[in-house]
C-alpha atoms as a PDB file:
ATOM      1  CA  UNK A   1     -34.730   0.385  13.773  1.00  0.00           C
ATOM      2  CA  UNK A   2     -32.814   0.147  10.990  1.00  0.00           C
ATOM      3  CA  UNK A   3     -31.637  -3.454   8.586  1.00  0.00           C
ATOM      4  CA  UNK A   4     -28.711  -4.763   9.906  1.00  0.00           C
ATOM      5  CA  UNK A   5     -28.265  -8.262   7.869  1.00  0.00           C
ATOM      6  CA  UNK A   6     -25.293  -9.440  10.158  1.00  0.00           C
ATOM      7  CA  UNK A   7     -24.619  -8.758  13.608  1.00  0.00           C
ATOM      8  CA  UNK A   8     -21.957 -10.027  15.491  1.00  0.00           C
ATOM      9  CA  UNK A   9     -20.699  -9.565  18.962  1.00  0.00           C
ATOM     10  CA  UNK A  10     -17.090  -9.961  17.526  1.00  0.00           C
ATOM     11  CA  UNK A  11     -17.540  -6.366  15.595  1.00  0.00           C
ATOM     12  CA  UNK A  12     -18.657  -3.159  16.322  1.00  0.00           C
ATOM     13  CA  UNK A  13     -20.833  -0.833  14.238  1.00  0.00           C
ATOM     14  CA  UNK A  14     -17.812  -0.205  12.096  1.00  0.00           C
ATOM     15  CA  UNK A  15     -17.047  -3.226  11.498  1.00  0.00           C
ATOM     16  CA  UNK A  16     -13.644  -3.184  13.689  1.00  0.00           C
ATOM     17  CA  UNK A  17     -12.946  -5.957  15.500  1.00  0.00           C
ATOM     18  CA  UNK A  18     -13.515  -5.761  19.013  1.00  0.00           C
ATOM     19  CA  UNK A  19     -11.610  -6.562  22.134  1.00  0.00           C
ATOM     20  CA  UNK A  20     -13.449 -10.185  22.609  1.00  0.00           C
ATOM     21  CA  UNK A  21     -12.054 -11.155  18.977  1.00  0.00           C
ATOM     22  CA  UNK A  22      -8.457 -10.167  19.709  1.00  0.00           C
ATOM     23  CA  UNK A  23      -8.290 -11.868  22.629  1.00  0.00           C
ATOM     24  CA  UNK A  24     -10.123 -14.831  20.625  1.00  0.00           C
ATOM     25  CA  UNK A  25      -8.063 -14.864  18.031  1.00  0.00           C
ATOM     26  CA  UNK A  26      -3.881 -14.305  20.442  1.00  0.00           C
ATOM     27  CA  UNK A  27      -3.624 -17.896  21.402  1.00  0.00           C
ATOM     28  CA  UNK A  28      -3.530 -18.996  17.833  1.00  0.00           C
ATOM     29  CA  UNK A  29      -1.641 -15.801  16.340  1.00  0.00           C
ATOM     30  CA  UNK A  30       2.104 -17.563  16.746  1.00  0.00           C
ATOM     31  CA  UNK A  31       1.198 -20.744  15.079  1.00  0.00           C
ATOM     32  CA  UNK A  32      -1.232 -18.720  11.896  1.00  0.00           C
ATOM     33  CA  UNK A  33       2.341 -16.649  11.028  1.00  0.00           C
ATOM     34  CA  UNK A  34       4.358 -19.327  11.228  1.00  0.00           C
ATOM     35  CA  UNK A  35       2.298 -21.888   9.224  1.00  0.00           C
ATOM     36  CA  UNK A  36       1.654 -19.115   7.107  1.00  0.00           C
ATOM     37  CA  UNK A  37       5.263 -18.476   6.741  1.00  0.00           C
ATOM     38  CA  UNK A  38       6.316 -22.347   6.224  1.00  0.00           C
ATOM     39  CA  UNK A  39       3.312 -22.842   3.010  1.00  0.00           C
ATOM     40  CA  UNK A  40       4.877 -19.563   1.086  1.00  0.00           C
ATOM     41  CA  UNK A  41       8.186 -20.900   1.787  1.00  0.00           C
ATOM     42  CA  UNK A  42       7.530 -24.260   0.506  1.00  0.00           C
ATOM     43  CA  UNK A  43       6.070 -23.069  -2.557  1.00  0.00           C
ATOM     44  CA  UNK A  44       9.082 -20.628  -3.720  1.00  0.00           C
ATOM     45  CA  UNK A  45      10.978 -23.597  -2.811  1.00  0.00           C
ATOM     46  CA  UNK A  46       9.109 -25.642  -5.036  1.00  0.00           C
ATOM     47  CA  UNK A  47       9.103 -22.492  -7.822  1.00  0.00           C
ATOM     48  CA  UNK A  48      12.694 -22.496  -7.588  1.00  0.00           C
ATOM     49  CA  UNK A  49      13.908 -25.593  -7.705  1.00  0.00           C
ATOM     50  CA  UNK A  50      11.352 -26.202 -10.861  1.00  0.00           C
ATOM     51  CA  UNK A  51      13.075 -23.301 -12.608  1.00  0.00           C
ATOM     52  CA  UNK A  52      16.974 -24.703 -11.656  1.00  0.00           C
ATOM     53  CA  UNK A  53      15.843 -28.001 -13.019  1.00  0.00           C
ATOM     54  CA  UNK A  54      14.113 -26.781 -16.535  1.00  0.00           C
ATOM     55  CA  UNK A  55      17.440 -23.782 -16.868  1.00  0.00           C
ATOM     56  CA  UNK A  56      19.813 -27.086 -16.679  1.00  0.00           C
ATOM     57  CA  UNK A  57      17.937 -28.820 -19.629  1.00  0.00           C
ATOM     58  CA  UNK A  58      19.940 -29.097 -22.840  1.00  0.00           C
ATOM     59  CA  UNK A  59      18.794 -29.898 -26.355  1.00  0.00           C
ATOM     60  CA  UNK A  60      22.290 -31.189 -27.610  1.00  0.00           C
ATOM     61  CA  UNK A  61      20.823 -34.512 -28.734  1.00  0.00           C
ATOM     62  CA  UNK A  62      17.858 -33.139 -30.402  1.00  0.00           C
ATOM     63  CA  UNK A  63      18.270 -33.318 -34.326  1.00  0.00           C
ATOM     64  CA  UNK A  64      17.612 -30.358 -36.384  1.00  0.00           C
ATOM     65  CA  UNK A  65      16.852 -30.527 -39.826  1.00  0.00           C
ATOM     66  CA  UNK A  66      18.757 -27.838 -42.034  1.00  0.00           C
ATOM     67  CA  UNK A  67      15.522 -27.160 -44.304  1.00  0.00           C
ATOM     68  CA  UNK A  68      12.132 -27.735 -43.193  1.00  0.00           C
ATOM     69  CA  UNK A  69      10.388 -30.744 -45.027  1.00  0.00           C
ATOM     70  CA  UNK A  70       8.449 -29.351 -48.525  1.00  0.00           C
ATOM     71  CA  UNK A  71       5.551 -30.562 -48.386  1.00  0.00           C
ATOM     72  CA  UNK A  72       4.256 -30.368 -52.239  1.00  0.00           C
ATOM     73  CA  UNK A  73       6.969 -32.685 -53.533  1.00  0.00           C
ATOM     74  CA  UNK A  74       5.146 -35.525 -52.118  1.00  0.00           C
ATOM     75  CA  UNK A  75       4.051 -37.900 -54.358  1.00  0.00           C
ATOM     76  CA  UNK A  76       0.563 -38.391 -53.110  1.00  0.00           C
ATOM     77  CA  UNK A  77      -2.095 -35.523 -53.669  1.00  0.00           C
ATOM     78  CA  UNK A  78      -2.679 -32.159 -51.724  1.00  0.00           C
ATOM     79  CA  UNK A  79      -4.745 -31.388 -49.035  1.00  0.00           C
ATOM     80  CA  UNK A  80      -7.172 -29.727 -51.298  1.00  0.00           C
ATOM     81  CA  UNK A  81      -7.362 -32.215 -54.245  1.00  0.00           C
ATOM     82  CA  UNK A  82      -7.834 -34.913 -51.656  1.00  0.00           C
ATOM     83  CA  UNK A  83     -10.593 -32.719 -49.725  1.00  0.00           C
ATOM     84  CA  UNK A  84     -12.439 -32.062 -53.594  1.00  0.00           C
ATOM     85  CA  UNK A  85     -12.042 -35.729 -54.028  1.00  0.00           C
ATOM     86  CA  UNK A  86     -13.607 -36.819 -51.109  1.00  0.00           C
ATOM     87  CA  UNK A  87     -16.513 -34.770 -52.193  1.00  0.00           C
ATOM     88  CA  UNK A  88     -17.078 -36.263 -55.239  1.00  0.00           C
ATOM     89  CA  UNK A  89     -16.781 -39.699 -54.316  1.00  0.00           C
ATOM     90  CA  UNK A  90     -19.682 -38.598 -52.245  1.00  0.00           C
ATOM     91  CA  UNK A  91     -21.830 -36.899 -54.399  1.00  0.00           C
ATOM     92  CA  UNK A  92     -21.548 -40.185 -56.336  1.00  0.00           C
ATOM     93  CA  UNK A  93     -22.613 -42.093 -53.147  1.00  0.00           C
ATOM     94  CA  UNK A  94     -25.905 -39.783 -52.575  1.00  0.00           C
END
């Protein structure tokens, strides 16, 4: 006798589902489609509606600069010097 690690009486040898499962499974086959039918229609209705709202959005009131802000004609010192002074101070520390 060979393994069989699942046996049902709902499938066959082939794995095909047998006359006892479809007649299971008709009483609820109406209701599954629909229900089915009103969750993927909720969620493109979600999906679109989130796309219509973002499309409308305008950026009329944002402010954009004509030149980007130059960063090495600060007064105070660059990343690097302040890095290789941070260092120092605590190498002095130690």
């Amino acid at each position: 006798m060979p393994y069989r690690p699942f046996r049902s009486t709902y499938y066959d040898e082939r794995m095909r589902a047998s006359p006892a499962l479809l007649r299971a499974r008709a009483p609820y086959l109406v209701k599954n489609t629909v229900t089915g039918f009103a969750i993927c229609a909720l969620v493109i209705g979600i999906y679109s509606y989130t796309i219509n709202v973002i499309s409308q959005d305008e950026f009329d009131d944002v402010i954009v600069p004509d030149q980007p802000a130059n960063r090495t004609q600060q007064n105070g010192p660059t990343t690097r010097e302040g890095v290789r002074q941070a260092v120092l101070e605590a190498r002095k520390q130690q």
